[in-house]
C-alpha atoms as a PDB file:
ATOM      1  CA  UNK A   1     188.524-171.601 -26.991  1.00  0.00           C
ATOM      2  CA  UNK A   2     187.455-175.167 -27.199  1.00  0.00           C
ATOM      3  CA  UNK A   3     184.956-176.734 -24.371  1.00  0.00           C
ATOM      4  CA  UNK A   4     188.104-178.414 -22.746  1.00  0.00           C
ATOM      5  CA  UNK A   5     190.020-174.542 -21.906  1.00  0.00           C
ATOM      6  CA  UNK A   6     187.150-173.409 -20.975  1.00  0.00           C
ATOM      7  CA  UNK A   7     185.765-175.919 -17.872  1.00  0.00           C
ATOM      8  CA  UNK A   8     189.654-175.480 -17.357  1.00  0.00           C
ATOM      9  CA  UNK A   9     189.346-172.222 -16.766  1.00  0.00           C
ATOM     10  CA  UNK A  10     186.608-172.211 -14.630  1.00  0.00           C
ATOM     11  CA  UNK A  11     187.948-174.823 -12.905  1.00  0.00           C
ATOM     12  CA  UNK A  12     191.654-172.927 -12.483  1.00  0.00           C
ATOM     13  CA  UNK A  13     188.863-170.275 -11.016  1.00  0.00           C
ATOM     14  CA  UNK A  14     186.839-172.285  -8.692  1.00  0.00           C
ATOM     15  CA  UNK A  15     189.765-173.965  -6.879  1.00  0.00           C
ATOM     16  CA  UNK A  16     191.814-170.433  -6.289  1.00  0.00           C
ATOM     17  CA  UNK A  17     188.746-169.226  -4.591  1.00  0.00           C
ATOM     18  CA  UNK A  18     187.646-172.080  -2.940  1.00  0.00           C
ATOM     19  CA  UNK A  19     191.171-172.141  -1.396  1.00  0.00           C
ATOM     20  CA  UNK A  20     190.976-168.623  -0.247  1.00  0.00           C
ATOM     21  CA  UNK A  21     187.688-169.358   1.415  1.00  0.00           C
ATOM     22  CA  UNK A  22     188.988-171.772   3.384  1.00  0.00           C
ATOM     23  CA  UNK A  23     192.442-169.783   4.238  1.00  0.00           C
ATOM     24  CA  UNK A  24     190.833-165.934   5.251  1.00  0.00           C
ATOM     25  CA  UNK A  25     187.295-166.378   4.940  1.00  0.00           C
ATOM     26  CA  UNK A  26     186.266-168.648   6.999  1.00  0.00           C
ATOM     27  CA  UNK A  27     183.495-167.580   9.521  1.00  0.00           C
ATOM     28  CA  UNK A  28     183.580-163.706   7.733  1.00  0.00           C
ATOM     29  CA  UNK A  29     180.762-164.023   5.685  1.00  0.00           C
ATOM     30  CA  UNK A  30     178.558-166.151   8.016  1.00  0.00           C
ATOM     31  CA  UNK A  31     179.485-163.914  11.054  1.00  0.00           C
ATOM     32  CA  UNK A  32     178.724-160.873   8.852  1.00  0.00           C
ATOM     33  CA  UNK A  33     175.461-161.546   7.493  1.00  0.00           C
ATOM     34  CA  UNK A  34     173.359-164.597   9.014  1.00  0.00           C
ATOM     35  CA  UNK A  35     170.686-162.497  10.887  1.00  0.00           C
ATOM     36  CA  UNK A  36     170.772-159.337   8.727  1.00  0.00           C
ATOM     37  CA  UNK A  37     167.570-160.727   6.394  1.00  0.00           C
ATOM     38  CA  UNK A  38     164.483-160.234   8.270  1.00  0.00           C
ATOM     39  CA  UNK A  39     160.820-160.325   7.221  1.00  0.00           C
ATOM     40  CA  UNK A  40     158.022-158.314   9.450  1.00  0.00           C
ATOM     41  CA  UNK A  41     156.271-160.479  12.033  1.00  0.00           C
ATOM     42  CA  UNK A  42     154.532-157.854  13.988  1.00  0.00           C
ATOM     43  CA  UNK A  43     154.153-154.464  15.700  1.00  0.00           C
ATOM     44  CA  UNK A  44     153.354-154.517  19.430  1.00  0.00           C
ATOM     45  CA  UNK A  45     153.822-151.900  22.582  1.00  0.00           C
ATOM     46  CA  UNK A  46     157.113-151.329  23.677  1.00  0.00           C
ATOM     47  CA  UNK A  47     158.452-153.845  26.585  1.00  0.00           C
ATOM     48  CA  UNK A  48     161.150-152.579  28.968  1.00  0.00           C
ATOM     49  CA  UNK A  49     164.423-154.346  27.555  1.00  0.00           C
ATOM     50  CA  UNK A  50     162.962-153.635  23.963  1.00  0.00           C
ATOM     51  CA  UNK A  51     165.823-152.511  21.328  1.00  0.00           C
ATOM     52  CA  UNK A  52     165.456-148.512  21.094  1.00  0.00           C
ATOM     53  CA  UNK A  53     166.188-148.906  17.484  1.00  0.00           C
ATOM     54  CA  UNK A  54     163.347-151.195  17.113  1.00  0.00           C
ATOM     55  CA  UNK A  55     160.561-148.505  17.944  1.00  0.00           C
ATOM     56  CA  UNK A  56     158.664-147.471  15.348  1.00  0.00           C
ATOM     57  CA  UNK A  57     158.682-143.663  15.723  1.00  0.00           C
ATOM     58  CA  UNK A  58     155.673-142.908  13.187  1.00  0.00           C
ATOM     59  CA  UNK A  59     153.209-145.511  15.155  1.00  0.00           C
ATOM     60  CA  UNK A  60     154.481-144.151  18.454  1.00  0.00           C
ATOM     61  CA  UNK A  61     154.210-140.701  17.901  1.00  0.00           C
ATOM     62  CA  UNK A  62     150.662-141.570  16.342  1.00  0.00           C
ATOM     63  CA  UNK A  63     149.309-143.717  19.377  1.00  0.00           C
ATOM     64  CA  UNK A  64     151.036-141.895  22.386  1.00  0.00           C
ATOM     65  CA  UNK A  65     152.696-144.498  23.743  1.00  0.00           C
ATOM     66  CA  UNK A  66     156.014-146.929  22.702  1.00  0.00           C
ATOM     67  CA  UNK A  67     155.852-149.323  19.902  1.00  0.00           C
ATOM     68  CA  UNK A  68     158.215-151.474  18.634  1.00  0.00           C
ATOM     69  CA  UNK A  69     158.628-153.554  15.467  1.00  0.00           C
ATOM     70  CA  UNK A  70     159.784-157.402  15.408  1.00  0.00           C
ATOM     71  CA  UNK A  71     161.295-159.103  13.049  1.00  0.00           C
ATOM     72  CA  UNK A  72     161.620-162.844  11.979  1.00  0.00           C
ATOM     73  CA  UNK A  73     164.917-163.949  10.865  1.00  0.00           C
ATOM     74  CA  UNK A  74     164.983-165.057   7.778  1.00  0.00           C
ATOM     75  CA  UNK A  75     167.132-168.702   6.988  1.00  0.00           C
ATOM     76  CA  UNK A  76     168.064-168.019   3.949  1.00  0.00           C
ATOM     77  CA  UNK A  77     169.608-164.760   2.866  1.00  0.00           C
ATOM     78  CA  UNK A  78     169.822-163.561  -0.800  1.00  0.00           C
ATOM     79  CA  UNK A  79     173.746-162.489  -2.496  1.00  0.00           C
ATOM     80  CA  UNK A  80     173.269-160.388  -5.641  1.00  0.00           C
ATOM     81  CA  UNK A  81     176.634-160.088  -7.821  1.00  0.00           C
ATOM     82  CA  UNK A  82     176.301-156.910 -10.181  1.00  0.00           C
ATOM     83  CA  UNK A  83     179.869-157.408 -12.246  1.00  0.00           C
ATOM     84  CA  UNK A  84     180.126-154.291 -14.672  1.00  0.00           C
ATOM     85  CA  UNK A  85     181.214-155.518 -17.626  1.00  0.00           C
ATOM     86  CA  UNK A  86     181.678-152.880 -20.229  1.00  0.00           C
ATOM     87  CA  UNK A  87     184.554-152.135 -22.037  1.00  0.00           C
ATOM     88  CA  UNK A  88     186.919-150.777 -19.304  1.00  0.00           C
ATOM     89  CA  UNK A  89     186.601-153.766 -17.222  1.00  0.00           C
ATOM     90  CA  UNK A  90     188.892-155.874 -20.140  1.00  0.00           C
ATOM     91  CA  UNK A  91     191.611-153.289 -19.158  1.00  0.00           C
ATOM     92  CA  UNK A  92     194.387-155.029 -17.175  1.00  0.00           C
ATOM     93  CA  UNK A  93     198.359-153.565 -17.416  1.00  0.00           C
ATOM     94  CA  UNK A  94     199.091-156.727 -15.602  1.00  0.00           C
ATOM     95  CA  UNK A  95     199.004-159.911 -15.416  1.00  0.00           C
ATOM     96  CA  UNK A  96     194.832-159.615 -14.895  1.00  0.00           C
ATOM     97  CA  UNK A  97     192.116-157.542 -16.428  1.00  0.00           C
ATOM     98  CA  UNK A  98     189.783-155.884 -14.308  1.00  0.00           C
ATOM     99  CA  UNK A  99     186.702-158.254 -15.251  1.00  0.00           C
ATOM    100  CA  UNK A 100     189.490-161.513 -13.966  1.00  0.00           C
ATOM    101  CA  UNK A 101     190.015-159.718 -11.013  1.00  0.00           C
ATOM    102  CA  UNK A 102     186.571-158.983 -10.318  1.00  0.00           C
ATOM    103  CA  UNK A 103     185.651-162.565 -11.702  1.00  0.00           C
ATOM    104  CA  UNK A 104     188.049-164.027  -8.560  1.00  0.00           C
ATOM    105  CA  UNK A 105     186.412-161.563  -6.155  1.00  0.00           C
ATOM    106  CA  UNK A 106     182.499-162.502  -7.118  1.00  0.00           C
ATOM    107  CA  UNK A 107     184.134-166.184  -7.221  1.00  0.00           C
ATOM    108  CA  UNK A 108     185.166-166.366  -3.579  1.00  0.00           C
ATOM    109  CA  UNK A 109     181.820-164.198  -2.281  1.00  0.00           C
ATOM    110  CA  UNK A 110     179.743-166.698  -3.825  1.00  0.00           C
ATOM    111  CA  UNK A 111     181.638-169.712  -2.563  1.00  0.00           C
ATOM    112  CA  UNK A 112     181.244-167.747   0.954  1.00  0.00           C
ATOM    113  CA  UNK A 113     177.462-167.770   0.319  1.00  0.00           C
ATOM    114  CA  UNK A 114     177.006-171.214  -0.845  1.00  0.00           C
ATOM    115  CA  UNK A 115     178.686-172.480   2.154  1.00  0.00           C
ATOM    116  CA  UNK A 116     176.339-170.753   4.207  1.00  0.00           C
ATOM    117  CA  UNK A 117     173.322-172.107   2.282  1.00  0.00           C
ATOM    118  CA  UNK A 118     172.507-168.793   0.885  1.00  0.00           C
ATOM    119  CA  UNK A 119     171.267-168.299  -3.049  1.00  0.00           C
ATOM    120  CA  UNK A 120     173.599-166.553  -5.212  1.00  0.00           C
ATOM    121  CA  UNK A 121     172.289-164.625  -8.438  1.00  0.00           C
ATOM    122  CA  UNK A 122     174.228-162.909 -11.077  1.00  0.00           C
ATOM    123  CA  UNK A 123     174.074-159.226 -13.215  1.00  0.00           C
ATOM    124  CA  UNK A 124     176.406-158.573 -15.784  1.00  0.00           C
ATOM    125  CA  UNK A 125     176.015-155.397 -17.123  1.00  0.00           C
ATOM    126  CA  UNK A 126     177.220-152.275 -19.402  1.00  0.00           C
ATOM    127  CA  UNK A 127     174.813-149.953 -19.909  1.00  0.00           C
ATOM    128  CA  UNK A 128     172.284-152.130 -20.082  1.00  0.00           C
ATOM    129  CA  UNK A 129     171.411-155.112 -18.201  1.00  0.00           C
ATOM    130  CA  UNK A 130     173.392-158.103 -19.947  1.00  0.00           C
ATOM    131  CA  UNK A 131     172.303-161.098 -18.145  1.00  0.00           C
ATOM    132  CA  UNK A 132     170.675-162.115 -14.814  1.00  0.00           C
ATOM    133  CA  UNK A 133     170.694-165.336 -13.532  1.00  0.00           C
ATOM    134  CA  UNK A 134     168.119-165.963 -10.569  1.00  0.00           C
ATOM    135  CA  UNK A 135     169.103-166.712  -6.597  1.00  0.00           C
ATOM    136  CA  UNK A 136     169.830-170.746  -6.676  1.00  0.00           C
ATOM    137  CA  UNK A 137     171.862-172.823  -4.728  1.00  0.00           C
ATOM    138  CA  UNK A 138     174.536-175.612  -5.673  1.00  0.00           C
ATOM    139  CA  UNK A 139     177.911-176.131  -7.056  1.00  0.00           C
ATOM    140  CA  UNK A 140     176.739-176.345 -10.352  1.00  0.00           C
ATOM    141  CA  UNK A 141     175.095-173.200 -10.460  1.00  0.00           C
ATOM    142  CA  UNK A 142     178.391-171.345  -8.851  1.00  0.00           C
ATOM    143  CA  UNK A 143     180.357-172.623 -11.649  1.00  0.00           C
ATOM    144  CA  UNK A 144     177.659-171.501 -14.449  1.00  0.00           C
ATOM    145  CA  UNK A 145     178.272-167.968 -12.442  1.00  0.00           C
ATOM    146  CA  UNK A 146     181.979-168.004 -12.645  1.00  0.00           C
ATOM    147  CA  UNK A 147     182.000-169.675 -16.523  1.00  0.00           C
ATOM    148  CA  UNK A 148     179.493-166.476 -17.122  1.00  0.00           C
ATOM    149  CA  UNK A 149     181.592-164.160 -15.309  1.00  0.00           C
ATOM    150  CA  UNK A 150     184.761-165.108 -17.103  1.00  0.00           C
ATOM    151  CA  UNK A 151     183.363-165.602 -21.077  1.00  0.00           C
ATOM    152  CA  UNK A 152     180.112-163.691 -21.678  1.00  0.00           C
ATOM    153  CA  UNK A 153     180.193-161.557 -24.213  1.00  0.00           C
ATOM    154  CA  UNK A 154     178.666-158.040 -23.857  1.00  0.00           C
ATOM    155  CA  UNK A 155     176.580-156.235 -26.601  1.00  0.00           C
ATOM    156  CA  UNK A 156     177.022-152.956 -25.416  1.00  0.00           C
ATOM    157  CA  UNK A 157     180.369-150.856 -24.487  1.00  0.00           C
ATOM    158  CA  UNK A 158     179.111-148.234 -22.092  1.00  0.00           C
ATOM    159  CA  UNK A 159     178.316-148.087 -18.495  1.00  0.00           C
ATOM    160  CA  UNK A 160     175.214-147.303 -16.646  1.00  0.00           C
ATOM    161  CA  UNK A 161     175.220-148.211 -13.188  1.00  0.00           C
ATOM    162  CA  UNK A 162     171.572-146.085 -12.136  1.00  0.00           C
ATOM    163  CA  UNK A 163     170.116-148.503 -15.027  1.00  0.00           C
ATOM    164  CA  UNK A 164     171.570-151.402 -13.222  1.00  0.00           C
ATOM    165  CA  UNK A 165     170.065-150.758  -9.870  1.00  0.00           C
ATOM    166  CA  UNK A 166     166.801-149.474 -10.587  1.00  0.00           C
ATOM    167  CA  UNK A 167     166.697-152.964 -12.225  1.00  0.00           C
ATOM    168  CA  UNK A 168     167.715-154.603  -9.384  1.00  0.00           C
ATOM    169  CA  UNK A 169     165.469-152.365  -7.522  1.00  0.00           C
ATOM    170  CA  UNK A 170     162.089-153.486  -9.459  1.00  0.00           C
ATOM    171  CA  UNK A 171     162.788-157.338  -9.527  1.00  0.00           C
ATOM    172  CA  UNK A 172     164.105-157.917  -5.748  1.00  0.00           C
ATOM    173  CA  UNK A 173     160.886-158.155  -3.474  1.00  0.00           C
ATOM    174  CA  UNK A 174     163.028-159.506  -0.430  1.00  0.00           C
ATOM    175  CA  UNK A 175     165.805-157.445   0.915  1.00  0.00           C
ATOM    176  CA  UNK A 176     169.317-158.901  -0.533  1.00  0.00           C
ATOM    177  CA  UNK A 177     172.737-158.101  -0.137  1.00  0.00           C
ATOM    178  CA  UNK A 178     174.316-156.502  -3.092  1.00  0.00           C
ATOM    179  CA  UNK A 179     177.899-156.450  -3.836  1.00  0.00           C
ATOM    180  CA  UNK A 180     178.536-153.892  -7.332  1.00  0.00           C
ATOM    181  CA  UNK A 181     181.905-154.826  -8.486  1.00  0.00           C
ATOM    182  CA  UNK A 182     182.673-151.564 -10.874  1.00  0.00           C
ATOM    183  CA  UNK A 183     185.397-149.386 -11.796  1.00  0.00           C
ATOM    184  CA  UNK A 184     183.574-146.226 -11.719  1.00  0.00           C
ATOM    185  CA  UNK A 185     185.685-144.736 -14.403  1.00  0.00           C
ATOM    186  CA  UNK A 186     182.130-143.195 -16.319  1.00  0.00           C
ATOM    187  CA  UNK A 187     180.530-142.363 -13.086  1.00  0.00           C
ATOM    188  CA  UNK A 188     182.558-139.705 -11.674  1.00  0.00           C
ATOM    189  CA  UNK A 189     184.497-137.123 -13.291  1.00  0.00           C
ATOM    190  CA  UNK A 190     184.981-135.434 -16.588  1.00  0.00           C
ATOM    191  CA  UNK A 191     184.163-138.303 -18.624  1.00  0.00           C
ATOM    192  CA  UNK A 192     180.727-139.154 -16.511  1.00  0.00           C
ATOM    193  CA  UNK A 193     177.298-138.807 -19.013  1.00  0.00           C
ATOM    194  CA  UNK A 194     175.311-135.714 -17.924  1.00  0.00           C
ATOM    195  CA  UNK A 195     171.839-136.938 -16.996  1.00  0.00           C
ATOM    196  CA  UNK A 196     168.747-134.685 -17.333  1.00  0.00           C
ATOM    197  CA  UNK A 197     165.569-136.066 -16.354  1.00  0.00           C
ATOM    198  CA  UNK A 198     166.005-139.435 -14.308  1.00  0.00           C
ATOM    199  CA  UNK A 199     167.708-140.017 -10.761  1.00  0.00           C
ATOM    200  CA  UNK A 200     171.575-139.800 -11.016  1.00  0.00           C
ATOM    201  CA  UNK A 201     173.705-142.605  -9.783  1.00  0.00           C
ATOM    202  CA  UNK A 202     174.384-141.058  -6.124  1.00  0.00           C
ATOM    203  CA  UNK A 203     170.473-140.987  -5.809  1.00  0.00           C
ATOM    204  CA  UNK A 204     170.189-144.529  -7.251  1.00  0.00           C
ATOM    205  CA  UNK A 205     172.613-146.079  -5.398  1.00  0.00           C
ATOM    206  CA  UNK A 206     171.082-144.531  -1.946  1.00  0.00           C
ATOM    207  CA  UNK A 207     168.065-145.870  -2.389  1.00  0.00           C
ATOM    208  CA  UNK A 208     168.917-149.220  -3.686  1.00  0.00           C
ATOM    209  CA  UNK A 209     170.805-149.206   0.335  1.00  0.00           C
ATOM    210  CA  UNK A 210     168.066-148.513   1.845  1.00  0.00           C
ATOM    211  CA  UNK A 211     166.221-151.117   0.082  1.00  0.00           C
ATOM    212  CA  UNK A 212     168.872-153.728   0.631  1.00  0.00           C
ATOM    213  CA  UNK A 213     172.654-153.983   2.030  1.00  0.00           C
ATOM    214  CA  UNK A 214     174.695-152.516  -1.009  1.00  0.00           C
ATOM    215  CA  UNK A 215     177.936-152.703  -1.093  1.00  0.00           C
ATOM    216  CA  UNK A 216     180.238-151.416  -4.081  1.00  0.00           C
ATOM    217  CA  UNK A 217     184.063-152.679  -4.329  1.00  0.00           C
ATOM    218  CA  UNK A 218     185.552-150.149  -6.818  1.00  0.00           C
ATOM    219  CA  UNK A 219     187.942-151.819  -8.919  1.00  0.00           C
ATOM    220  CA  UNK A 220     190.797-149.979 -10.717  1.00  0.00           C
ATOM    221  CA  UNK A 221     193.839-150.778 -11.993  1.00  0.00           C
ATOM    222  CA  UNK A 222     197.446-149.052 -10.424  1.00  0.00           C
ATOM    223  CA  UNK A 223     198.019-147.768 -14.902  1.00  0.00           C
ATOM    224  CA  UNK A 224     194.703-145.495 -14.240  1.00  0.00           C
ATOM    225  CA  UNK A 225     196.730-143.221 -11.745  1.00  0.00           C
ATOM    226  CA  UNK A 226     199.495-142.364 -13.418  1.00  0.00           C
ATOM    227  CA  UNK A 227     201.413-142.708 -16.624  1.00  0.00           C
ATOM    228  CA  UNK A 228     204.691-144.000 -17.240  1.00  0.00           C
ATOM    229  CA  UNK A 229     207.298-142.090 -19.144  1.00  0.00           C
ATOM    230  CA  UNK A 230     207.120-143.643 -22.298  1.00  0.00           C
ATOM    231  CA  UNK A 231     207.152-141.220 -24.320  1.00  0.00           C
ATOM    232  CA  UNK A 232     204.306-140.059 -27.158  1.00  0.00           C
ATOM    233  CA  UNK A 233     201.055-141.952 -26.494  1.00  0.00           C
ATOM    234  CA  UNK A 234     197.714-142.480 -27.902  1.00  0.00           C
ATOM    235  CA  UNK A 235     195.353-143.254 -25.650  1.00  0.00           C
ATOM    236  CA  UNK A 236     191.364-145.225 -26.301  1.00  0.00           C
ATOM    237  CA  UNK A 237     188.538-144.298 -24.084  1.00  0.00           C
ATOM    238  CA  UNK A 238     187.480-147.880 -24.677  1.00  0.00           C
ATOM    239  CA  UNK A 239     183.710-146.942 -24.215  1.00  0.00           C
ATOM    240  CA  UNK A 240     183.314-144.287 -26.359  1.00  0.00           C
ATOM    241  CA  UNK A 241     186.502-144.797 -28.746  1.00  0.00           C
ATOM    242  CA  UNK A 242     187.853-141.376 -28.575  1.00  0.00           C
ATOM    243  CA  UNK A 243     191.512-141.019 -29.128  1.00  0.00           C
ATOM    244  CA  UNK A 244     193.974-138.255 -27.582  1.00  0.00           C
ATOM    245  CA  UNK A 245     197.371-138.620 -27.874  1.00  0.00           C
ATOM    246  CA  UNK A 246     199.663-137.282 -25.073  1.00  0.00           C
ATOM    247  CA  UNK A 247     203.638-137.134 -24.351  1.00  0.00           C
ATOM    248  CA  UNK A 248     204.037-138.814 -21.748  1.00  0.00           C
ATOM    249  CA  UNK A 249     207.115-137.969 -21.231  1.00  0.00           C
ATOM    250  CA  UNK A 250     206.437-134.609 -20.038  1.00  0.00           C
ATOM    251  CA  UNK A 251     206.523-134.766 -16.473  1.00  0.00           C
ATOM    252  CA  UNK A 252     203.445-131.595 -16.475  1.00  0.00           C
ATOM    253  CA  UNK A 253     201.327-134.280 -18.832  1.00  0.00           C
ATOM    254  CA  UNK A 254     202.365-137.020 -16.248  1.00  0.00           C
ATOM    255  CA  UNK A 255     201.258-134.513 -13.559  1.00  0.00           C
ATOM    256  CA  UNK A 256     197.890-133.443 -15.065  1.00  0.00           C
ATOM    257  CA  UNK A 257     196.923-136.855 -15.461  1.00  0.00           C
ATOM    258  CA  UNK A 258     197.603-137.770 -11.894  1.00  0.00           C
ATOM    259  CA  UNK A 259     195.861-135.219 -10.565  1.00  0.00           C
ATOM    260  CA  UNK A 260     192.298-134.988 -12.955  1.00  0.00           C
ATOM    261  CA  UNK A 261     192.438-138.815 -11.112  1.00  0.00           C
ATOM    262  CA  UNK A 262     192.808-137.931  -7.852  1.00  0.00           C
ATOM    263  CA  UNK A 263     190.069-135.325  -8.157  1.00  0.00           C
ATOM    264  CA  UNK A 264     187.616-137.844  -9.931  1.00  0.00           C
ATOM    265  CA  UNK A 265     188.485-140.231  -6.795  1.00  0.00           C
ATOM    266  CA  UNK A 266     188.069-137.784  -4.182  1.00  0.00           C
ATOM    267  CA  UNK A 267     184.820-137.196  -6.186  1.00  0.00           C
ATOM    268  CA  UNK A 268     184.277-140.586  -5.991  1.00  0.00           C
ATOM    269  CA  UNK A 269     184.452-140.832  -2.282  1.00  0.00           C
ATOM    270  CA  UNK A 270     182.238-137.840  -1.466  1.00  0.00           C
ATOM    271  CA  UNK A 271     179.197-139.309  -3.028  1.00  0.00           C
ATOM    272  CA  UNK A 272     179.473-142.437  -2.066  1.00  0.00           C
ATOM    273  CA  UNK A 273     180.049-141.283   1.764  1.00  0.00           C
ATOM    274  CA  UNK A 274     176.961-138.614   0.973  1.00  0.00           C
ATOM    275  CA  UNK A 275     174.956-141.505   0.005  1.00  0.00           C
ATOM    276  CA  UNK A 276     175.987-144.065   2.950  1.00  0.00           C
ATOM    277  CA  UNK A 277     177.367-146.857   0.936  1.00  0.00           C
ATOM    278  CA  UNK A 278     180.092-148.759   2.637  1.00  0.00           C
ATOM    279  CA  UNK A 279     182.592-148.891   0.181  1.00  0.00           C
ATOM    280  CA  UNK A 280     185.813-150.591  -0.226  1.00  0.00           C
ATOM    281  CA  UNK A 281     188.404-150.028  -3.072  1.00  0.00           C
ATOM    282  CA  UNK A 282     190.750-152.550  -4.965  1.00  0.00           C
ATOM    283  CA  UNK A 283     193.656-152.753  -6.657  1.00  0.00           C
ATOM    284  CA  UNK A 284     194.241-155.280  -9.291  1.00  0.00           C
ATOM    285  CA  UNK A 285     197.989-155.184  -8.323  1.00  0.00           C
ATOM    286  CA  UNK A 286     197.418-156.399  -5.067  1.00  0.00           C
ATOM    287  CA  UNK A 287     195.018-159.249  -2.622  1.00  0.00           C
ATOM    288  CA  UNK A 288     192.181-158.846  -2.283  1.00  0.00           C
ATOM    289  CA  UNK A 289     190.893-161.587   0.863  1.00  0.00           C
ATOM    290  CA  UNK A 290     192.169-160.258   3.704  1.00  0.00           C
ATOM    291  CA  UNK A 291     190.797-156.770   2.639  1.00  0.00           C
ATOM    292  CA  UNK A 292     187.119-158.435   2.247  1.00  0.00           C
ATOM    293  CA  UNK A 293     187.908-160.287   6.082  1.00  0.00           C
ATOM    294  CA  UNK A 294     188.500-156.971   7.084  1.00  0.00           C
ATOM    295  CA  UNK A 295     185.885-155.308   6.188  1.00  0.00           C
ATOM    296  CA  UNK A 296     183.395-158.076   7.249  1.00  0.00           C
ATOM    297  CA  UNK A 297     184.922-158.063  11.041  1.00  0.00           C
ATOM    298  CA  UNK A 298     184.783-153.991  10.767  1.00  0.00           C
ATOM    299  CA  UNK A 299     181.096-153.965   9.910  1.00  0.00           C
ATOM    300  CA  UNK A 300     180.108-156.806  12.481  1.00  0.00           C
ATOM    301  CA  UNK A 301     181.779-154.786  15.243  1.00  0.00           C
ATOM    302  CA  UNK A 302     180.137-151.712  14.292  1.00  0.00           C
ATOM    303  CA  UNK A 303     177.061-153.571  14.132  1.00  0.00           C
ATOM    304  CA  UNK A 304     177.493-154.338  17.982  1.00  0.00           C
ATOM    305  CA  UNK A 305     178.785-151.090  18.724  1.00  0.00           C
END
């Protein structure tokens, strides 16, 4: 791809999500998040009219009386995009792979952010940590994120996404909001890694919430839920390269595969619930803005609630 495609293709990139900023996302990530970064200022006794959630139960119980914490608002707030990027995420039986249609996603999150005045920083990552870029404002550095999210080349095939948060983990000292784009296909089910020693990803991704505000999208693709009936297959894992062939014109095979799936989701969803992630799932067959506006009004209301 010469220089020329490429800035093309970013810029194909940046005006489809710019556009669908301004068409369903206006206001839904400023509403959402402005106010949710907060440094300590102090901790003082309780004041009728106080939040109840602000009292500091430790200090209280300690002391014998109410205490509360306060907060300062922070200006500035801090958008971490973790984009897996191993070898499932080329996978696409349409007209977009899963890494495009995460690409798009990230894209219009961190177009959000920048209008907002918020820093935007960048993970790519297989099983091992691929690239970071820093938080940093400024057009310039959005499109060096999209360009990145579109043509970097991984080293690695594999997917570890405990890895990629404990990373995240050790260099954030200010509490961010983290969206993990991910198809969980090696997470969850009969083809997840069985880890010994070392927290497991439920564990890893609870923590890294209650460090920051993580979010994951799952990503998937409608050809990872059931097979057509085309007949004698051979399917790549395309992490591990192991081949199985299967005739998929057998409605049992065509079966079977739909339901190991539905059990890995339903897997899926349990831990993610058990480790209070909010969570929201796409399809590359279908939009994906008015599903993010969604969830943004959802979690503001709840917020109020």
């Amino acid at each position: 791809m010469t220089i020329a495609e490429l800035l093309e293709s970013v810029r194909r990139v940046e005006v489809r999500t710019n556009r669908l900023v301004n068409d369903t996302m206006v206001g839904a990530y400023l509403s959402h998040f402005k106010g949710r970064g907060m440094d300590f200022e102090e901790l003082r006794e309780y004041i009728p009219g106080d939040e109840v959630r602000d009292i500091d139960w430790n200090v209280t119980y300690r002391m014998g009386r109410p205490f509360v914490k306060r907060f300062r608002e922070e200006r500035e707030l801090g958008l971490i995009l973790a984009i897996d990027i191993s070898a499932s995420s080329a996978f696409g039986s349409l007209r977009r792979s899963k890494r495009e249609f995460a690409t798009e996603i990230a894209g219009t999150l961190a177009i959000s952010a920048a209008r907002s005045s918020d820093k935007v920083a960048l993970l790519l990552f297989t099983d091992q940590v691929e690239l970071f870029l820093p938080p940093r404002k400024g057009r310039r550095h959005i499109l060096r994120l999209i360009r990145e999210m579109l043509f970097f080349e991984p080293k690695h095939q594999g997917t570890d996404i405990p890895a990629t948060l404990a990373f995240l983990n050790h260099i954030l000292h200010r509490r961010s909001i983290i969206f993990l784009l991910t198809d969980f296909l090696h997470s969850f089910g009969p083809a997840a890694p069985r880890r010994g020693a070392g927290r497991d990803i439920v564990q890893e991704i609870g923590l890294t919430n209650a460090r920051h505000d993580l979010i994951c999208l799952h990503l998937h693709d409608p050809r990872e839920e059931e097979l057509p009936p085309a007949g004698l297959l051979t399917v790549e894992d395309s992490e591990t390269g192991e081949l199985l062939e299967v005739d998929s014109g057998r409605p049992a095979v065509r079966t079977r595969y739909a339901q190991v799936n539905a059990e890995r989701l339903a897997e899926l969803e349990r831990a993610l619930r058990r480790a209070g992630v909010d969570t929201l799932r796409f399809s590359t067959a279908e939009p994906f803005a008015q599903g993010l506006q969604w969830f943004f009004e959802t979690r503001r209301g709840r917020r109020r609630g």
